[in-house]
N, C-alpha and C. Protein backbone atom coordinates (compact mmCIF):
# COMPACT_ATOMS: atom_id res chain seq x y z
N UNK A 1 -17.06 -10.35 -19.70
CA UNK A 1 -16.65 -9.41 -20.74
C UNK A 1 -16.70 -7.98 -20.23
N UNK A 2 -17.98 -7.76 -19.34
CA UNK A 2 -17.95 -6.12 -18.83
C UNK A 2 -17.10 -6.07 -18.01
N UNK A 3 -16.19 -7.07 -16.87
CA UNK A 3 -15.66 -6.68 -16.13
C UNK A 3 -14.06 -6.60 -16.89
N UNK A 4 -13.60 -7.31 -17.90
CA UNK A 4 -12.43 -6.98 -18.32
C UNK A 4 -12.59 -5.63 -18.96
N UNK A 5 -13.48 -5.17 -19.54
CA UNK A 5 -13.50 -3.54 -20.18
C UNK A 5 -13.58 -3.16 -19.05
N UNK A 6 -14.15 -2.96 -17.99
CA UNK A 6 -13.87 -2.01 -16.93
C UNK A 6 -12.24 -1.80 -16.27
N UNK A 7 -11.81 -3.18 -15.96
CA UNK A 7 -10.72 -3.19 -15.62
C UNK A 7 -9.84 -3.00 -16.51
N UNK A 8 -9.67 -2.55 -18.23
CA UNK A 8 -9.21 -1.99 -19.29
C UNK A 8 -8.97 -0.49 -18.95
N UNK A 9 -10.79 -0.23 -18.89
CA UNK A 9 -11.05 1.20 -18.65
C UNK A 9 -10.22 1.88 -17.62
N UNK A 10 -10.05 1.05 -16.31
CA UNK A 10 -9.51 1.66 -15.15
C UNK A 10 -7.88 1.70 -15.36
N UNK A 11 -7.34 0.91 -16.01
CA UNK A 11 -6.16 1.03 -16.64
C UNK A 11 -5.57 2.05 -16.98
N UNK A 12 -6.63 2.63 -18.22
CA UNK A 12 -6.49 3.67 -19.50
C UNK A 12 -6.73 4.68 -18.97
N UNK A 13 -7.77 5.01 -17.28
CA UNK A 13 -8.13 6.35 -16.66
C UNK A 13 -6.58 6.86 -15.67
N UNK A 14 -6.01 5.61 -15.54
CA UNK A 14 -4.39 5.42 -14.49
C UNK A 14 -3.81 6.03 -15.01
N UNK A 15 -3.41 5.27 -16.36
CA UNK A 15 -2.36 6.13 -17.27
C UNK A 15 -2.18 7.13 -18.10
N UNK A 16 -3.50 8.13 -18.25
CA UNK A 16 -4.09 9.12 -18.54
C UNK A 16 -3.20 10.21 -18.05
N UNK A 17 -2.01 10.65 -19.14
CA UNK A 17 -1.14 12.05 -18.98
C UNK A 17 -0.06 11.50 -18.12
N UNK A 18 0.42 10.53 -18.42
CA UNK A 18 1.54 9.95 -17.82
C UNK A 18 2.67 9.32 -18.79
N UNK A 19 4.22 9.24 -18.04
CA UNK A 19 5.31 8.77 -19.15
C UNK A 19 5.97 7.47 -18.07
N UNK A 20 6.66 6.71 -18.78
CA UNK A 20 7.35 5.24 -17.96
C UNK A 20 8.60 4.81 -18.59
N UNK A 21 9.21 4.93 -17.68
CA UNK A 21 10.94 4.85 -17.99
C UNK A 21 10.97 3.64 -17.29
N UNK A 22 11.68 2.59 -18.22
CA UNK A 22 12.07 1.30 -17.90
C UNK A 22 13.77 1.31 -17.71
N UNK A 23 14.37 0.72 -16.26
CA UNK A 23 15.41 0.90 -16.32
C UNK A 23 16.12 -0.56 -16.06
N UNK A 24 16.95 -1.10 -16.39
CA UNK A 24 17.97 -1.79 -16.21
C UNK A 24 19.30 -1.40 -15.18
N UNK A 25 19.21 -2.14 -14.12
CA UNK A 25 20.45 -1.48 -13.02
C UNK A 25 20.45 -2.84 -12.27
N UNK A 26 21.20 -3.46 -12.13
CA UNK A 26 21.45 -4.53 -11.43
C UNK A 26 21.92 -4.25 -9.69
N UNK A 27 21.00 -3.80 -8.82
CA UNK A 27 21.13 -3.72 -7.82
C UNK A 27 19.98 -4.15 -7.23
N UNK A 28 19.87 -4.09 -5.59
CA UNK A 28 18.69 -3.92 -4.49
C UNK A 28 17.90 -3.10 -4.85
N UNK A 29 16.72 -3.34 -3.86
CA UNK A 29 15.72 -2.00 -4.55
C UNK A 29 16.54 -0.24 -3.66
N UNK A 30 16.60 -0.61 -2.46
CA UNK A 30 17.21 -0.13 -1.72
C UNK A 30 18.30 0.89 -2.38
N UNK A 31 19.77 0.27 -2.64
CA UNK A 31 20.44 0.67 -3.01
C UNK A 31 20.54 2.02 -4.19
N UNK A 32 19.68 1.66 -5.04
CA UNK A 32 19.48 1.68 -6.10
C UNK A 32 18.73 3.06 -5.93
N UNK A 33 17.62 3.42 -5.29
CA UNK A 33 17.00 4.29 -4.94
C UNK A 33 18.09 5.45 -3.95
N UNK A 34 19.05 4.71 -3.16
CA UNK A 34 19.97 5.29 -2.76
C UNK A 34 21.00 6.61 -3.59
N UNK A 35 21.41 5.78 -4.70
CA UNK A 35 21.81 6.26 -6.09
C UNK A 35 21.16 7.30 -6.32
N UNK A 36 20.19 7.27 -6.66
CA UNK A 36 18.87 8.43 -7.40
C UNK A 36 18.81 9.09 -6.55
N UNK A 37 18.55 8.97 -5.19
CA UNK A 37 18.35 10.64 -4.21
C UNK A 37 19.82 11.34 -4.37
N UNK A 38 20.42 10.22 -4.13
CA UNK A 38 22.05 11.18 -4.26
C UNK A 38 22.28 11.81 -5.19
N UNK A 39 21.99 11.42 -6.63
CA UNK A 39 22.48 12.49 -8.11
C UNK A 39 21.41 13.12 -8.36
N UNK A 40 20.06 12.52 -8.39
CA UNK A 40 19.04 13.94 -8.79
C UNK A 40 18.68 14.69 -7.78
N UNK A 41 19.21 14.33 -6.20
CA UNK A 41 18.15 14.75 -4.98
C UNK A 41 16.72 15.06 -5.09
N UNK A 42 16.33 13.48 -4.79
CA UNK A 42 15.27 13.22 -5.09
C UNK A 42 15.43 12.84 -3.21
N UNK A 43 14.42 12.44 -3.12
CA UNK A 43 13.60 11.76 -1.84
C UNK A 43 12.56 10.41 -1.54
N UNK A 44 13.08 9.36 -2.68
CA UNK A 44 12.30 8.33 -3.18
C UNK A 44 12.39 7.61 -1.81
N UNK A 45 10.94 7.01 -0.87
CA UNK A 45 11.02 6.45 0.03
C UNK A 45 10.24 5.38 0.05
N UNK A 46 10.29 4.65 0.12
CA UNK A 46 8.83 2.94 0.16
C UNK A 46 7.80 3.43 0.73
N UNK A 47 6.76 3.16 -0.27
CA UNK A 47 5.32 3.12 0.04
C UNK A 47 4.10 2.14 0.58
N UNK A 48 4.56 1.19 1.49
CA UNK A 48 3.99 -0.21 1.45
C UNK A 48 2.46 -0.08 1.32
N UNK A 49 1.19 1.05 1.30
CA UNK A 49 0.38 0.95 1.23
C UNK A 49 0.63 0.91 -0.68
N UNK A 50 1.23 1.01 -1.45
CA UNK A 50 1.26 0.82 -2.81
C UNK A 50 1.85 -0.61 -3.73
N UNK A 51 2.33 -1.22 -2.33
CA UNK A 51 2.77 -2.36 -2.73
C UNK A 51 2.05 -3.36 -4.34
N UNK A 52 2.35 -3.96 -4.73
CA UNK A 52 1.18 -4.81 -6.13
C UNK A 52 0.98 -5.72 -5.32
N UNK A 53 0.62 -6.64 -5.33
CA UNK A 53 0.18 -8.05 -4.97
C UNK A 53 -0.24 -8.74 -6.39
N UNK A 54 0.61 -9.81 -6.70
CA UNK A 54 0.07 -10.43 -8.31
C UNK A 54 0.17 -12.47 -7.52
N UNK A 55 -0.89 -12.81 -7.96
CA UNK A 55 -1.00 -14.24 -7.45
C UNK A 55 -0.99 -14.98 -8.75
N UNK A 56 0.02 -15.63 -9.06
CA UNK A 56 -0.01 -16.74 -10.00
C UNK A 56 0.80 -17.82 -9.79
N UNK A 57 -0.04 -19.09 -10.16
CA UNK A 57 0.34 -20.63 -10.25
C UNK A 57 0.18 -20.44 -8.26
N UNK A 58 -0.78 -19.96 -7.68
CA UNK A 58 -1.52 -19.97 -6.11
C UNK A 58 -0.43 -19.69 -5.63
N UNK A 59 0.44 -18.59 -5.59
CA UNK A 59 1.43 -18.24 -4.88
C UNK A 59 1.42 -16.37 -5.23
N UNK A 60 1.74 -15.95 -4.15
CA UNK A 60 1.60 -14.59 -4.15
C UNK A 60 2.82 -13.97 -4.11
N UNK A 61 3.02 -12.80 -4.74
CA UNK A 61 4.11 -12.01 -5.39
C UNK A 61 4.27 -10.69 -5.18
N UNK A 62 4.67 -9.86 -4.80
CA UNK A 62 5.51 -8.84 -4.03
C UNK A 62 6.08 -7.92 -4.66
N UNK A 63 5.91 -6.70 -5.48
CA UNK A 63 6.41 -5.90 -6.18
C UNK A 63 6.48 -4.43 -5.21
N UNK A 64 7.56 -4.22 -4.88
CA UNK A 64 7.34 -2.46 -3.73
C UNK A 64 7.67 -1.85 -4.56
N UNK A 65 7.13 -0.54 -4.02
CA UNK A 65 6.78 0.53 -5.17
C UNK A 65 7.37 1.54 -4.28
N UNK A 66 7.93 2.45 -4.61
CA UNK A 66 8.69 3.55 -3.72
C UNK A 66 8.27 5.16 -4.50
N UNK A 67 7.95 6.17 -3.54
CA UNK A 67 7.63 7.06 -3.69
C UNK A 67 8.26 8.80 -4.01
N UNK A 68 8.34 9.44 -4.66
CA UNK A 68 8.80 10.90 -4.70
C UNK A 68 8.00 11.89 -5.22
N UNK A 69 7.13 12.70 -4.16
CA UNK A 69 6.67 14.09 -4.84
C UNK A 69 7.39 15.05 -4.48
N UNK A 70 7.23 15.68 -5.88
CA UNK A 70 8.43 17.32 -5.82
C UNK A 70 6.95 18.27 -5.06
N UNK A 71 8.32 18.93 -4.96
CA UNK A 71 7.76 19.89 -3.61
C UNK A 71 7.20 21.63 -4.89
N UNK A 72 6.06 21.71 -4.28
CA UNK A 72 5.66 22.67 -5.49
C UNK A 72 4.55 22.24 -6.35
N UNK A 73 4.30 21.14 -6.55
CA UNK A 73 4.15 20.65 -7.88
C UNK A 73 3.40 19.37 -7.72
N UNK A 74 2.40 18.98 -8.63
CA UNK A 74 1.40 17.78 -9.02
C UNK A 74 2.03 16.48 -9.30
N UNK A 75 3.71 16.81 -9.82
CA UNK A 75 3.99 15.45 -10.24
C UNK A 75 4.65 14.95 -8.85
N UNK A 76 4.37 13.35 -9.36
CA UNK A 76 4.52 12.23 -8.20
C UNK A 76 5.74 11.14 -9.47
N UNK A 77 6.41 10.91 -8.76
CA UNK A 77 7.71 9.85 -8.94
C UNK A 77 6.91 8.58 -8.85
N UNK A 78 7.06 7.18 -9.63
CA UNK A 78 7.00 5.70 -8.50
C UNK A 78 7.90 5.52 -9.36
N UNK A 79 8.41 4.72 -8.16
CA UNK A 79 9.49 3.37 -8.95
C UNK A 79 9.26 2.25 -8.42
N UNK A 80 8.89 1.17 -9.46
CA UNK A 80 8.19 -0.13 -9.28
C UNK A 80 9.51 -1.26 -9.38
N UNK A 81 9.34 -2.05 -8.60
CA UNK A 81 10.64 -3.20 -8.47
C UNK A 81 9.73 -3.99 -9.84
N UNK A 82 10.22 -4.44 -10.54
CA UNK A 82 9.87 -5.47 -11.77
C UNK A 82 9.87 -6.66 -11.55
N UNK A 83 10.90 -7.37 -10.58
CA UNK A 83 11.18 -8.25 -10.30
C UNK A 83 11.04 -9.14 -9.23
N UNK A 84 10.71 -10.20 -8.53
CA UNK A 84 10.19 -10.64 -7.56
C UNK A 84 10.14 -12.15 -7.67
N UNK A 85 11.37 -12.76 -6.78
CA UNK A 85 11.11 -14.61 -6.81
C UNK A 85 10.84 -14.78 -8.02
N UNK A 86 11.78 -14.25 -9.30
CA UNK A 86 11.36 -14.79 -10.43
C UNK A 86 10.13 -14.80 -11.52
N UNK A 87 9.54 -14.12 -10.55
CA UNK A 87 8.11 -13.45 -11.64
C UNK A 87 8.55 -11.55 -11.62
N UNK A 88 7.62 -11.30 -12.55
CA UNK A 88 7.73 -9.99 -13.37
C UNK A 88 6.77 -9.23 -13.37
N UNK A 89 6.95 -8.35 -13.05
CA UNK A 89 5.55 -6.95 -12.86
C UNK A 89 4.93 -7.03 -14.19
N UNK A 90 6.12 -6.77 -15.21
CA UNK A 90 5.55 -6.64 -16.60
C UNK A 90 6.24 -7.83 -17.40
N UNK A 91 5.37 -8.63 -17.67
CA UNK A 91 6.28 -10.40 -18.41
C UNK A 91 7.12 -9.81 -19.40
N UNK A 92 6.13 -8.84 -20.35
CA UNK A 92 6.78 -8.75 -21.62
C UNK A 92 8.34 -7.43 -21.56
N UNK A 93 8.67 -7.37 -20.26
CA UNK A 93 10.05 -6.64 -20.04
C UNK A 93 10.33 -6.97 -19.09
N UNK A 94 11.06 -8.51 -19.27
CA UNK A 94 11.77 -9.23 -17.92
C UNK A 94 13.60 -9.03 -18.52
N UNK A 95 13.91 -7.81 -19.10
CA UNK A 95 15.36 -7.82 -18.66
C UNK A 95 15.30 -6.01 -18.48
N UNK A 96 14.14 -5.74 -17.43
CA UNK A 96 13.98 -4.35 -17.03
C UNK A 96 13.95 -4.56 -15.27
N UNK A 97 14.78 -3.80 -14.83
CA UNK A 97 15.03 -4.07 -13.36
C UNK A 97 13.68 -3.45 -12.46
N UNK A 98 13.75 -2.08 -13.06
CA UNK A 98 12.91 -1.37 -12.42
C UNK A 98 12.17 -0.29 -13.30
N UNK A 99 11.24 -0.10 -13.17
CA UNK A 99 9.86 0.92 -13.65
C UNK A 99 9.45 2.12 -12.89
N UNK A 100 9.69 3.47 -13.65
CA UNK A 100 9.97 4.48 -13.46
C UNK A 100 8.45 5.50 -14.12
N UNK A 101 7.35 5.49 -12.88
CA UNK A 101 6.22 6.09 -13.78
C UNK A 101 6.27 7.36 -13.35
N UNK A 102 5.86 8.89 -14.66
CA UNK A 102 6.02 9.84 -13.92
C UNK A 102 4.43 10.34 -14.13
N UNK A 103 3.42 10.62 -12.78
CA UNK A 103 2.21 11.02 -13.24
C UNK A 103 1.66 11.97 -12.08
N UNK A 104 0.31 12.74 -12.27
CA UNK A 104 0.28 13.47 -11.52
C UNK A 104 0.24 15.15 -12.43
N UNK A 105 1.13 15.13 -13.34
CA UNK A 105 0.87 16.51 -14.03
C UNK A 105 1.67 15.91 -15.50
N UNK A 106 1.69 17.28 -16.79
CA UNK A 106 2.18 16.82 -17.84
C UNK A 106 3.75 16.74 -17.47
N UNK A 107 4.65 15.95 -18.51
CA UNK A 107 6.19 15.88 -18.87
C UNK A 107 6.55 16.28 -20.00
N UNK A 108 6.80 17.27 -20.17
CA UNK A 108 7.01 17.46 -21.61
C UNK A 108 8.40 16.49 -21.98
N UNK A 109 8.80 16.45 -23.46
CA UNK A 109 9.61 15.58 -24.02
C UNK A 109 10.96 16.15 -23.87
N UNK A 110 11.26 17.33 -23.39
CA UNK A 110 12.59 18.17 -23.35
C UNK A 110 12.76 17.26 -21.65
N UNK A 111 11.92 18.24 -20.96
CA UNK A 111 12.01 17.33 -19.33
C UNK A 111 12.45 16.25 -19.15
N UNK A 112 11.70 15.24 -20.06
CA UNK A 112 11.76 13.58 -19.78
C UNK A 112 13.29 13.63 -20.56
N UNK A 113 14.06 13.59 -21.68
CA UNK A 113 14.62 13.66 -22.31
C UNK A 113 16.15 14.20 -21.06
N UNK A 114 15.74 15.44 -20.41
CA UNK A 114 16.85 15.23 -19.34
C UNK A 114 16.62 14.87 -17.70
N UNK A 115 15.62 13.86 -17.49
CA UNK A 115 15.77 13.15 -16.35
C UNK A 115 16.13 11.78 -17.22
N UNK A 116 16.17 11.47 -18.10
CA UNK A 116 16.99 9.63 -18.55
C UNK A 116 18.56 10.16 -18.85
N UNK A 117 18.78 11.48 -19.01
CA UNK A 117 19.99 11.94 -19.28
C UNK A 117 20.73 11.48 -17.78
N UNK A 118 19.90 11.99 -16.60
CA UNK A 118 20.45 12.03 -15.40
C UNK A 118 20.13 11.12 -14.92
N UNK A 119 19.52 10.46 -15.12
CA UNK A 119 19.53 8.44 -14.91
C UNK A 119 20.81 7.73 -15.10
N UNK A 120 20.61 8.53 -16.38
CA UNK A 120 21.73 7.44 -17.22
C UNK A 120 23.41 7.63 -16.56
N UNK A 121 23.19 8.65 -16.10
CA UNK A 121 24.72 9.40 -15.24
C UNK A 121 25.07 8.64 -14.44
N UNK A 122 24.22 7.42 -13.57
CA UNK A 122 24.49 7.31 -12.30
C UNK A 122 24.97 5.70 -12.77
N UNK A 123 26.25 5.43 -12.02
CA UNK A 123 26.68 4.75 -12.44
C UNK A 123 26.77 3.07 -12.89
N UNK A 124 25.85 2.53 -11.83
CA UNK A 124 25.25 1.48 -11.62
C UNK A 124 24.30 1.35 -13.07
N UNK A 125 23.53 2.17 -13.50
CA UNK A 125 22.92 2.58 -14.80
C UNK A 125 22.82 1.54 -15.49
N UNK A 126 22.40 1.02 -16.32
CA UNK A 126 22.94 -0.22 -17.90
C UNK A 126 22.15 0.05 -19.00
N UNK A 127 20.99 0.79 -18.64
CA UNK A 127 19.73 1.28 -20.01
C UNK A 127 18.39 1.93 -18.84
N UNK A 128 18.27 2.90 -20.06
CA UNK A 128 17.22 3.44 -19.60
C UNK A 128 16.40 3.64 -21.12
N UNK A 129 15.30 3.40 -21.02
CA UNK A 129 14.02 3.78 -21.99
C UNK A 129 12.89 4.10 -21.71
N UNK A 130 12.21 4.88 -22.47
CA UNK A 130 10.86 5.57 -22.52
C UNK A 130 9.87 3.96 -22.98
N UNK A 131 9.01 3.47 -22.17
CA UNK A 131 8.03 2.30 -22.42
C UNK A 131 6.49 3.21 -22.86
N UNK A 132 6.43 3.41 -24.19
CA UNK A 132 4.94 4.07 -24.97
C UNK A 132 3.92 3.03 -24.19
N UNK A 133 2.65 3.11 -24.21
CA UNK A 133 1.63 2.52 -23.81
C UNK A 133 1.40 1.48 -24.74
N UNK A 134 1.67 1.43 -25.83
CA UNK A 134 1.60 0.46 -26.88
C UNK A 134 2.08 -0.07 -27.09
N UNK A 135 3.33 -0.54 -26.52
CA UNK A 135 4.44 -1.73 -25.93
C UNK A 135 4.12 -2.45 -24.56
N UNK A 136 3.36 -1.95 -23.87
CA UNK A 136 2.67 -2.58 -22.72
C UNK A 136 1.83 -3.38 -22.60
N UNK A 137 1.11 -4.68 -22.22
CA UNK A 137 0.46 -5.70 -22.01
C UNK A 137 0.06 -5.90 -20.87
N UNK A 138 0.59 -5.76 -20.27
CA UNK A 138 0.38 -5.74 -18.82
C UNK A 138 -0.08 -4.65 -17.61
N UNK A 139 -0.58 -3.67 -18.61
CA UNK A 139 -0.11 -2.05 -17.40
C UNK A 139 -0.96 -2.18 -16.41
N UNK A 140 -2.36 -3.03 -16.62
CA UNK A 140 -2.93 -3.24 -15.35
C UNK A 140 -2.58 -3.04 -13.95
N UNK A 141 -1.27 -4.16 -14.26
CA UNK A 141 -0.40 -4.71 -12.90
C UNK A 141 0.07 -3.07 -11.93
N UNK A 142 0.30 -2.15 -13.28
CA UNK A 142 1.25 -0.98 -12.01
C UNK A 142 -0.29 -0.26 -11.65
N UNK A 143 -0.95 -0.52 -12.16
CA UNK A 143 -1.94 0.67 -11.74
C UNK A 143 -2.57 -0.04 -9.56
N UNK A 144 -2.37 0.99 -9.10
CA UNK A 144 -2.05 0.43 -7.48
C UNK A 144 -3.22 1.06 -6.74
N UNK A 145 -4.00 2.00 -7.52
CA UNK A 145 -5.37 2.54 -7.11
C UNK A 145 -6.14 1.68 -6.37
N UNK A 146 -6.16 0.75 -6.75
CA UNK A 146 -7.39 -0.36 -6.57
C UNK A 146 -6.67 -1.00 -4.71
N UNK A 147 -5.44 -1.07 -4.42
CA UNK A 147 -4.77 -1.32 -3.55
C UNK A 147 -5.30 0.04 -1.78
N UNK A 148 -5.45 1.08 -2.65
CA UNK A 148 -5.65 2.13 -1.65
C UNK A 148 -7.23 1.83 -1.27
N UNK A 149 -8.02 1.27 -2.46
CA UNK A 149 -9.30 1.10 -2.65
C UNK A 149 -9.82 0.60 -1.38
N UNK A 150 -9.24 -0.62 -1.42
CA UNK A 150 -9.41 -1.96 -0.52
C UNK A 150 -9.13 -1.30 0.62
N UNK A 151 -7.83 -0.49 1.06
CA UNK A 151 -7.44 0.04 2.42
C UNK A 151 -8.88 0.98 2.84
N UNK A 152 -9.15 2.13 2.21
CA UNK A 152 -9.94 2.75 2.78
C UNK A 152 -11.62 2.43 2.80
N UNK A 153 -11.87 1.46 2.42
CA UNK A 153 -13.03 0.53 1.91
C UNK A 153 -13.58 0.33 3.58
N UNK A 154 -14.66 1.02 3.96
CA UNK A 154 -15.62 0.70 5.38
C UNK A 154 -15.58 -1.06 5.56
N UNK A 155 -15.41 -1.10 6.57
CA UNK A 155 -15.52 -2.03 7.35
C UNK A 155 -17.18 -3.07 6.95
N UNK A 156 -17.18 -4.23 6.60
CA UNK A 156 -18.62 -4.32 6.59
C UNK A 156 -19.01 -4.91 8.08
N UNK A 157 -20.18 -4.94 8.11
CA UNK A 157 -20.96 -5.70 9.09
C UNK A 157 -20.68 -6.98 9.77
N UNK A 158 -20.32 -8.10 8.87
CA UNK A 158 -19.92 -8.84 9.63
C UNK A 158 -18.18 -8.61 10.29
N UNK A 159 -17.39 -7.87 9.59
CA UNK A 159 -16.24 -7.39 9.85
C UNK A 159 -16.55 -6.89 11.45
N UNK A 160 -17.76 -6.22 11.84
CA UNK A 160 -17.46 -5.36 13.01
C UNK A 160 -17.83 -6.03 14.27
N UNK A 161 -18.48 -7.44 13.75
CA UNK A 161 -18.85 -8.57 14.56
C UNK A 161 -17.40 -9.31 15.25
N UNK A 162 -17.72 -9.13 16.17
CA UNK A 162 -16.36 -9.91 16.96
C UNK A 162 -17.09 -11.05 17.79
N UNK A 163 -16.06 -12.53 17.74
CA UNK A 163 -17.08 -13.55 19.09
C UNK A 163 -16.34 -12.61 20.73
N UNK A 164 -17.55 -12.93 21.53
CA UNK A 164 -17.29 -12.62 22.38
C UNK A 164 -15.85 -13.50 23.50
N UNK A 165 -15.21 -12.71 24.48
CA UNK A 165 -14.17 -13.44 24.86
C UNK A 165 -14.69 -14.70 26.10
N UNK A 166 -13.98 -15.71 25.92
CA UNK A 166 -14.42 -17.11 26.48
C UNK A 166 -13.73 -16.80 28.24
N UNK A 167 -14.52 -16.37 29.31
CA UNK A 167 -13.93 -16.29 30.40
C UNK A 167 -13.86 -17.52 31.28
N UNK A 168 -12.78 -17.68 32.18
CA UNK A 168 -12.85 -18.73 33.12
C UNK A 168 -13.14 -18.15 34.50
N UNK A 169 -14.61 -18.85 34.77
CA UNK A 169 -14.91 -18.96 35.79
C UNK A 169 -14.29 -19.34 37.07
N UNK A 170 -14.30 -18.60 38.24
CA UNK A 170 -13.70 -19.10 39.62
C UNK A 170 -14.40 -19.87 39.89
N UNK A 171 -14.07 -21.10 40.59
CA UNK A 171 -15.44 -22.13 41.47
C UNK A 171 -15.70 -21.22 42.77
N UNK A 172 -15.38 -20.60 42.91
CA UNK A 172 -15.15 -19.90 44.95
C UNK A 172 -15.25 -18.45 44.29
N UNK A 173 -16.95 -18.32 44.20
CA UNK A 173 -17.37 -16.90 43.79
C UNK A 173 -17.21 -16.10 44.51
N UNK A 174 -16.76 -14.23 43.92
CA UNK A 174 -16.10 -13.29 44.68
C UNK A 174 -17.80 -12.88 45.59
N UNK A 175 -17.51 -11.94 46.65
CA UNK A 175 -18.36 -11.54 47.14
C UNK A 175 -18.97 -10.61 46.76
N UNK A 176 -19.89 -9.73 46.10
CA UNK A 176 -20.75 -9.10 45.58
C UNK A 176 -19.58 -7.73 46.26
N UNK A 177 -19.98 -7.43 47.43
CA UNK A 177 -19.09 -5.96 47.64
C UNK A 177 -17.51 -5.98 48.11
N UNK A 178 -16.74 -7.26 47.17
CA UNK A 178 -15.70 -6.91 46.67
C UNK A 178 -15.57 -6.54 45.10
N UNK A 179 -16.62 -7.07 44.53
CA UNK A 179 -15.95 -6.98 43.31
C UNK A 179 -16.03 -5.18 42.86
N UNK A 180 -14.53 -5.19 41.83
CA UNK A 180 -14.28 -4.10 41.43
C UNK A 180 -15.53 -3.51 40.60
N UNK A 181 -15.53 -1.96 40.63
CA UNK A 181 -16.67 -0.91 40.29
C UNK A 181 -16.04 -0.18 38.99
N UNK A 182 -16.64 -0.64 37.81
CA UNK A 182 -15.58 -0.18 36.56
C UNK A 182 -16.40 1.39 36.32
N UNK A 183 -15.84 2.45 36.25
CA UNK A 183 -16.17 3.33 35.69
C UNK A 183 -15.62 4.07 34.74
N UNK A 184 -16.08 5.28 34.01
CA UNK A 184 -15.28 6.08 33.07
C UNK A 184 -15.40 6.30 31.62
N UNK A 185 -15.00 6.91 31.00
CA UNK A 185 -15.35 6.60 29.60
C UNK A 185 -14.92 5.03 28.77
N UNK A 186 -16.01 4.99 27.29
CA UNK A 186 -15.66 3.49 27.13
C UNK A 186 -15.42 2.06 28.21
N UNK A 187 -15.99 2.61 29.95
CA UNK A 187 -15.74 0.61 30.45
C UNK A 187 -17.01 0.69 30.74
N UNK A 188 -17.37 -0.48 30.77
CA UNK A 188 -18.49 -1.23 30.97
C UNK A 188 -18.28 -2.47 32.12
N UNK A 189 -19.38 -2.54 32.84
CA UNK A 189 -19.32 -4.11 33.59
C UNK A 189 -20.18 -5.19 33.10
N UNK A 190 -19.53 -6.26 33.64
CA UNK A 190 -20.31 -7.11 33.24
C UNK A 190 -20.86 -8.47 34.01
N UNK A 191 -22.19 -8.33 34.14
CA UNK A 191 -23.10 -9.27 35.07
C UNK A 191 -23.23 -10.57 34.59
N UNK A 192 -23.79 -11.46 35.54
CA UNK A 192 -23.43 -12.53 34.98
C UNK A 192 -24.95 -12.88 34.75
N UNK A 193 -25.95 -14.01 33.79
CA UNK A 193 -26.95 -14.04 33.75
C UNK A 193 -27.65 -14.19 34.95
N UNK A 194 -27.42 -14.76 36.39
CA UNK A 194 -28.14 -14.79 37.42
C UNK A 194 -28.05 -13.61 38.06
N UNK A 195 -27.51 -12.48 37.60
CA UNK A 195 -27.25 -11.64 38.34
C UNK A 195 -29.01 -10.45 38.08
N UNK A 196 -29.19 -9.90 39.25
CA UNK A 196 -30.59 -9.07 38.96
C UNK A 196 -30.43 -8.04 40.44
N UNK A 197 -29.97 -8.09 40.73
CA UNK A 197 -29.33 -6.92 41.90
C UNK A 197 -28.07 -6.25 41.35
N UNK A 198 -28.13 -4.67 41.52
CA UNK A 198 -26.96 -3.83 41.66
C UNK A 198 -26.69 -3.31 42.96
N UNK A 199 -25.26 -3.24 43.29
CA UNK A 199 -25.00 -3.04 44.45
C UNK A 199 -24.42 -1.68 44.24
N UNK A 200 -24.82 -0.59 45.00
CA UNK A 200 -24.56 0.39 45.39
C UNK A 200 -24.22 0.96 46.17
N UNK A 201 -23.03 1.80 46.29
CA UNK A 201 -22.42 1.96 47.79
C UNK A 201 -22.98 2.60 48.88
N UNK A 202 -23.47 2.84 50.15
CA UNK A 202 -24.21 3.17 50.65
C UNK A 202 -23.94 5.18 50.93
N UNK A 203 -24.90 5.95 51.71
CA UNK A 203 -25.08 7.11 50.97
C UNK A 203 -25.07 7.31 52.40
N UNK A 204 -23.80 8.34 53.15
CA UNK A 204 -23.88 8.80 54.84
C UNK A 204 -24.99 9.66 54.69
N UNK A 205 -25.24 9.61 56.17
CA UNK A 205 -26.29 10.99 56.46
C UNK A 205 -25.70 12.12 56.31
N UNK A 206 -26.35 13.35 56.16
CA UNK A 206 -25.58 14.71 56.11
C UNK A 206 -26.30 15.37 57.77
């Protein structure tokens, strides 16, 4: 029970001063984003560290999320693919192509009011709408925080444990003052357990 209110909570802290335009456009993600830099000149580019990852019925699912911050300014663009092998970012808007969150600073309603104007311009277009938070069920899914989480998340302990590498032995052992003399930053040599002599190169007279 505490961990679904948290993961509620972390939801509700995501979408905190943010607006979501649900669009309908029957294209690639690609393409489509193509469209939008060209009429708004925008600069929307794939973010694969923002990717979703959603696993259901033990199969994993793939939503890319593509990026635009204006230059100047707090607000950040995503546009979320909705769609994927037949599953849905958001179930309860499976005839929405793509998801349009704008966050990062406020939108006022004049603003938002003419970026769906200039959505709607581009021709590929079929609907665009404003998605309130209270039509949403799912918003969990876009929130992608938790994705960066995991990336920058320290390494643990056994993570930094590596097995050591399995060498093959020569039968026809090298001679002590051939073998190579590793020096320098980061190399190391390495003796073998019978080994208890270092060989050192010898030192001329002056």
């Amino acid at each position: 029970m505490k961990l679904k209110l948290d993961i509620e909570d972390l939801a509700d802290d995501f979408f905190d001063n943010t607006r979501l335009l649900g669009i309908v456009a029957p294209l690639k993600s690609y393409q489509f984003c193509w469209h939008v830099n060209q009429v708004l000149q925008f600069d929307f580019r794939i973010n694969n560290d923002l990717e979703i990852q959603l696993i259901k019925k033990q199969r994993r699912y793939y939503f890319s999320v593509f990026e635009y911050r204006e230059p100047a300014s707090s607000l950040v663009h995503y546009l979320y693919n909705n769609q994927f092998d037949g599953e849905y970012l958001l179930p309860e808007f499976r005839h929405l192509d793509y998801l349009w969150l704008l966050k990062g600073d406020t939108v006022p309603d004049d603003r938002l009011h003419e970026l769906i104007s200039s959505v709607k311009s581009i021709g590929v277009v079929q609907l665009v709408m404003e998605l309130t938070n209270e039509k949403i069920k799912n918003k969990g899914h876009l929130n992608f925080t938790k994705n960066l989480q995991s990336i920058t998340r320290p390494a643990t302990r056994e993570a930094l444990i590596t097995k050591p590498k399995t060498e093959t032995r020569n039968t026809h052992p090298v001679p002590a003052h051939k073998k190579p003399l590793l020096c320098g930053k980061n190399k190391t040599t390495n003796y073998t357990a019978n080994s208890s002599l270092l060989i050192f190169p010898k030192l001329l007279p002056l």
